[in-house]
C-alpha atoms as a PDB file:
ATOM      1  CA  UNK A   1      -8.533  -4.848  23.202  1.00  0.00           C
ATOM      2  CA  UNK A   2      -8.402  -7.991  25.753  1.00  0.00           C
ATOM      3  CA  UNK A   3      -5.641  -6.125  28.254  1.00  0.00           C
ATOM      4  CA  UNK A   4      -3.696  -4.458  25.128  1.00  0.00           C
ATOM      5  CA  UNK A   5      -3.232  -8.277  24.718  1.00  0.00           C
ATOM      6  CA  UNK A   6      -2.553  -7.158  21.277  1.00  0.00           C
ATOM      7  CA  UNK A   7      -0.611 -10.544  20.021  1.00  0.00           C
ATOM      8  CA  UNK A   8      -3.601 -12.746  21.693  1.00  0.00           C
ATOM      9  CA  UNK A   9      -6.466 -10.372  19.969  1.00  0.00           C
ATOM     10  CA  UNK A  10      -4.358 -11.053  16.402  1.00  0.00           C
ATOM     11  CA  UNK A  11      -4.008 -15.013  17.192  1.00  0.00           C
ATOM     12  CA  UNK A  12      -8.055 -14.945  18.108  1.00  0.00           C
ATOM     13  CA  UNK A  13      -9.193 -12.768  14.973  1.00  0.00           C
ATOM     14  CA  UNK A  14      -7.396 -15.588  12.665  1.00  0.00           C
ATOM     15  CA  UNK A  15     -10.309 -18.081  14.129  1.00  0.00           C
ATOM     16  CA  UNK A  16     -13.154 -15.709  12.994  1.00  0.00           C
ATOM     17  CA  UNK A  17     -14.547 -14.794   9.498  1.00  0.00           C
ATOM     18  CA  UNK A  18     -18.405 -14.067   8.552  1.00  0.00           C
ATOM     19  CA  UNK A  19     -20.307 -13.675   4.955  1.00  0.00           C
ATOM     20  CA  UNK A  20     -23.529 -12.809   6.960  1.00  0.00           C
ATOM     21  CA  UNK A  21     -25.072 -10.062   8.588  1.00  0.00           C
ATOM     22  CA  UNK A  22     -23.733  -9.941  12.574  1.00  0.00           C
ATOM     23  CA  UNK A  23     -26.548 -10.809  15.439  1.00  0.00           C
ATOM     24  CA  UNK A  24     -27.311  -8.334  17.418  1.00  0.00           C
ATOM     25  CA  UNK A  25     -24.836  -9.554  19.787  1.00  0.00           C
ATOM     26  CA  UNK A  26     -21.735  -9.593  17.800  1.00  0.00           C
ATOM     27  CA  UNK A  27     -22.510  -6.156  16.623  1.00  0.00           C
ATOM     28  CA  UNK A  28     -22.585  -5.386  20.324  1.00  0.00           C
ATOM     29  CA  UNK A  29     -19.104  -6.936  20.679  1.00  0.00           C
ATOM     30  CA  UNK A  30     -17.961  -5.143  17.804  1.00  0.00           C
ATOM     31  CA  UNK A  31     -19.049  -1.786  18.854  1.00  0.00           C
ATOM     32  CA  UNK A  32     -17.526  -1.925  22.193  1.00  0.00           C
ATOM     33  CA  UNK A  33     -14.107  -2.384  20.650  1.00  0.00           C
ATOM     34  CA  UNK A  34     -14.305   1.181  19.683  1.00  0.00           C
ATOM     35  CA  UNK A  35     -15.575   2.871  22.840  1.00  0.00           C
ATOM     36  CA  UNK A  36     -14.652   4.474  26.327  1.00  0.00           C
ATOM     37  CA  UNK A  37     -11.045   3.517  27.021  1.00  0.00           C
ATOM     38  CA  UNK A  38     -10.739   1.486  23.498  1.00  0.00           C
ATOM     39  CA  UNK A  39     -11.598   4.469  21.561  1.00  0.00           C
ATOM     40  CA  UNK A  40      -8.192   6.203  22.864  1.00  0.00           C
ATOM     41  CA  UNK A  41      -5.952   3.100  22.159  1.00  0.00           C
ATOM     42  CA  UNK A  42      -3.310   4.301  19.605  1.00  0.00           C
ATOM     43  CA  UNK A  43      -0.762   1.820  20.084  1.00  0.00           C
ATOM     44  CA  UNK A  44       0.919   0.726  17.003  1.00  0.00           C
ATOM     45  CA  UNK A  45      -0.405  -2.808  17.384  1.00  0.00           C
ATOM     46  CA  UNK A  46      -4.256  -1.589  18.271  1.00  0.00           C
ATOM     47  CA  UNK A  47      -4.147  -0.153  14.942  1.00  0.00           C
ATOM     48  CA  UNK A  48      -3.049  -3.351  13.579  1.00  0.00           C
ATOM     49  CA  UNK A  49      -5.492  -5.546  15.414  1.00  0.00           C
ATOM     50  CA  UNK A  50      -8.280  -3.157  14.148  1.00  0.00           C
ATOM     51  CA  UNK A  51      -7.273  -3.643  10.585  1.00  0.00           C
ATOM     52  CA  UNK A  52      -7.280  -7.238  11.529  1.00  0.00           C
ATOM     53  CA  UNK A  53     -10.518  -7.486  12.624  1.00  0.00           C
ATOM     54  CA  UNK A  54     -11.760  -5.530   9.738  1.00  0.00           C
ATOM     55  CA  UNK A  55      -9.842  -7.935   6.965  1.00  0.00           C
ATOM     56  CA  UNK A  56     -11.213 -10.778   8.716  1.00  0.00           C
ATOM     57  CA  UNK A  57     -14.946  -8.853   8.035  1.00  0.00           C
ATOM     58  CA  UNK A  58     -14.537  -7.579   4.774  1.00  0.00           C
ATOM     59  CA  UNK A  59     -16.888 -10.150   3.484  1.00  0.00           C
ATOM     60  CA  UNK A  60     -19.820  -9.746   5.610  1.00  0.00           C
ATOM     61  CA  UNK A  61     -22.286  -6.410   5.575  1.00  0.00           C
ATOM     62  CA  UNK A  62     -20.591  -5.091   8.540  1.00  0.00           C
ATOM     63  CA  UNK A  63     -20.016  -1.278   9.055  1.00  0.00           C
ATOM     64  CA  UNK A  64     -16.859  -1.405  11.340  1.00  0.00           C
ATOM     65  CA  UNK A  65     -17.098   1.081  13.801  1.00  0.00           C
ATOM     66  CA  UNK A  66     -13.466   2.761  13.066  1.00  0.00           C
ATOM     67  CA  UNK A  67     -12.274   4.487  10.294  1.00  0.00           C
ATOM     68  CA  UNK A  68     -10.739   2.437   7.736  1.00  0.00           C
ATOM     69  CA  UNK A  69      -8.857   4.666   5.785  1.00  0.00           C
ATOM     70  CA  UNK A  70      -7.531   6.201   9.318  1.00  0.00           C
ATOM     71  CA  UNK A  71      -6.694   3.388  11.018  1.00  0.00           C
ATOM     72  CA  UNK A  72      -4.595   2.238   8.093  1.00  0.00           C
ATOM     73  CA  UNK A  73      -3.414   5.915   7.549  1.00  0.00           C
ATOM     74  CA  UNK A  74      -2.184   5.309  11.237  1.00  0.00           C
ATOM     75  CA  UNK A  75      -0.823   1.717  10.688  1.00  0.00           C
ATOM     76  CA  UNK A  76       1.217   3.019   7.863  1.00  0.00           C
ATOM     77  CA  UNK A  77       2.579   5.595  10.176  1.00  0.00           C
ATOM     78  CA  UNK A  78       3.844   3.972  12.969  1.00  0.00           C
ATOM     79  CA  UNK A  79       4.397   0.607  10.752  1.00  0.00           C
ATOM     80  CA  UNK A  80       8.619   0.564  12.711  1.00  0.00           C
ATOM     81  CA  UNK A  81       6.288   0.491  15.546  1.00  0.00           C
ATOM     82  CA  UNK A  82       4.121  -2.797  15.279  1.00  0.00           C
ATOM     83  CA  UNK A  83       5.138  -5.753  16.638  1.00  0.00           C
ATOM     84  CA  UNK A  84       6.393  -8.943  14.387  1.00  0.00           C
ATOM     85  CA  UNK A  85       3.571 -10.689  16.198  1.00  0.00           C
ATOM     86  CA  UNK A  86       0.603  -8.170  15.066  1.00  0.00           C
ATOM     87  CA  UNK A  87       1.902  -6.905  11.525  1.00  0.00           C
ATOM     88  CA  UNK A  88      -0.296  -7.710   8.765  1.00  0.00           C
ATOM     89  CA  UNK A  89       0.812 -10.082   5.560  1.00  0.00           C
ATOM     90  CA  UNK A  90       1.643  -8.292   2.422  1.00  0.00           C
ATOM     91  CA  UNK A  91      -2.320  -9.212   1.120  1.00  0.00           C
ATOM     92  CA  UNK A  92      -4.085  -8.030   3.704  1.00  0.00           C
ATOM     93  CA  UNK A  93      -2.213  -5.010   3.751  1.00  0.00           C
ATOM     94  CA  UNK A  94      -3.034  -4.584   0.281  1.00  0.00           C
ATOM     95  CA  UNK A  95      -6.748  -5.633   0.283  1.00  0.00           C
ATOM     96  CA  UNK A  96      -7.075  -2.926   3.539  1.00  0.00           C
ATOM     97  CA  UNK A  97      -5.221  -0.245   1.359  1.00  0.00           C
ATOM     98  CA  UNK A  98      -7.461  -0.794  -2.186  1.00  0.00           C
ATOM     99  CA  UNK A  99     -10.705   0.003   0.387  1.00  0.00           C
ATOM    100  CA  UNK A 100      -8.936   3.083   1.624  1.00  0.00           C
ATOM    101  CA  UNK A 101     -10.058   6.905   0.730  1.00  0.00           C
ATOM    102  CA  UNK A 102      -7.046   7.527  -1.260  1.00  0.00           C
ATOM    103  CA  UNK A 103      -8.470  10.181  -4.207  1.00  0.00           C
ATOM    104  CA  UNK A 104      -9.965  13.654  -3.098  1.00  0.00           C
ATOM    105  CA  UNK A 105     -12.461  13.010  -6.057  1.00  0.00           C
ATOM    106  CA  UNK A 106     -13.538   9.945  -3.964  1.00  0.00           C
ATOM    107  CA  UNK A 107     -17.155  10.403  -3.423  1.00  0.00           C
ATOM    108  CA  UNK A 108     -16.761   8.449   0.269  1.00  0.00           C
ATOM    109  CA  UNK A 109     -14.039  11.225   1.124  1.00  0.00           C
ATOM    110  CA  UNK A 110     -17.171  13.547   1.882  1.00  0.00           C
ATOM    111  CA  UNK A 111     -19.709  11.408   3.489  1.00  0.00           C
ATOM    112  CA  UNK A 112     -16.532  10.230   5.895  1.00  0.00           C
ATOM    113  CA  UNK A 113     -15.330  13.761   6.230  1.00  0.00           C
ATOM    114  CA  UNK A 114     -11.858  12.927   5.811  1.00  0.00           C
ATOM    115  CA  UNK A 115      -8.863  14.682   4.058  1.00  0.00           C
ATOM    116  CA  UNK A 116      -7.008  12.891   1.445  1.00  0.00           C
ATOM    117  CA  UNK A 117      -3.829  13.364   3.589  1.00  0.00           C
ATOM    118  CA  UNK A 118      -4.182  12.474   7.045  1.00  0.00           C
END
């Protein structure tokens, strides 16, 4: 994420939002956040920058190529960790958290193949 850059990636994601379907070239973007050498990025503030990225999407029909519910599982986790410059505001924590797998009965807890407890 832009040379673990992490408080420049949070400071460019506030100048982006979307209600529409991503060209073919965004989505290209967008993928290649989560591969090769990003894929492995576990920083505290990669999380946050993911989560981020997928507030500033929630509106458009975008499947985010991370794990929601993991990445903020992760967030929550190492929360001491992220930097003043990266944490997210009280709202987009919760509007992150209310879109998590959170319920075993959950029928998205199959289909993402995740445990309820992470």
């Amino acid at each position: 994420l832009l040379h673990r850059d992490y408080a420049q990636v949070v400071n460019l994601v506030d100048t982006i939002s979307s209600d529409v379907a991503l060209s073919k070239e965004e989505k290209a973007i967008l993928f290649h956040l989560h591969t090769g050498r990003h894929d492995i990025d576990h920083h505290p503030d990669a999380h946050a920058c993911r989560l981020k990225i997928t507030f500033v999407l929630l509106d458009a029909p975008v499947d985010m190529p991370w794990n929601l519910t993991r990445e903020a599982a992760s967030y929550v986790n190492k929360l001491a960790q992220v930097s003043a410059d990266c944490r997210l505001s009280a709202e987009e924590e919760l509007a992150l958290l209310n879109r998590c797998v959170v319920d075993a009965a959950d029928p998205r807890r199959e289909k993402e193949k995740l445990s309820v407890v992470e």
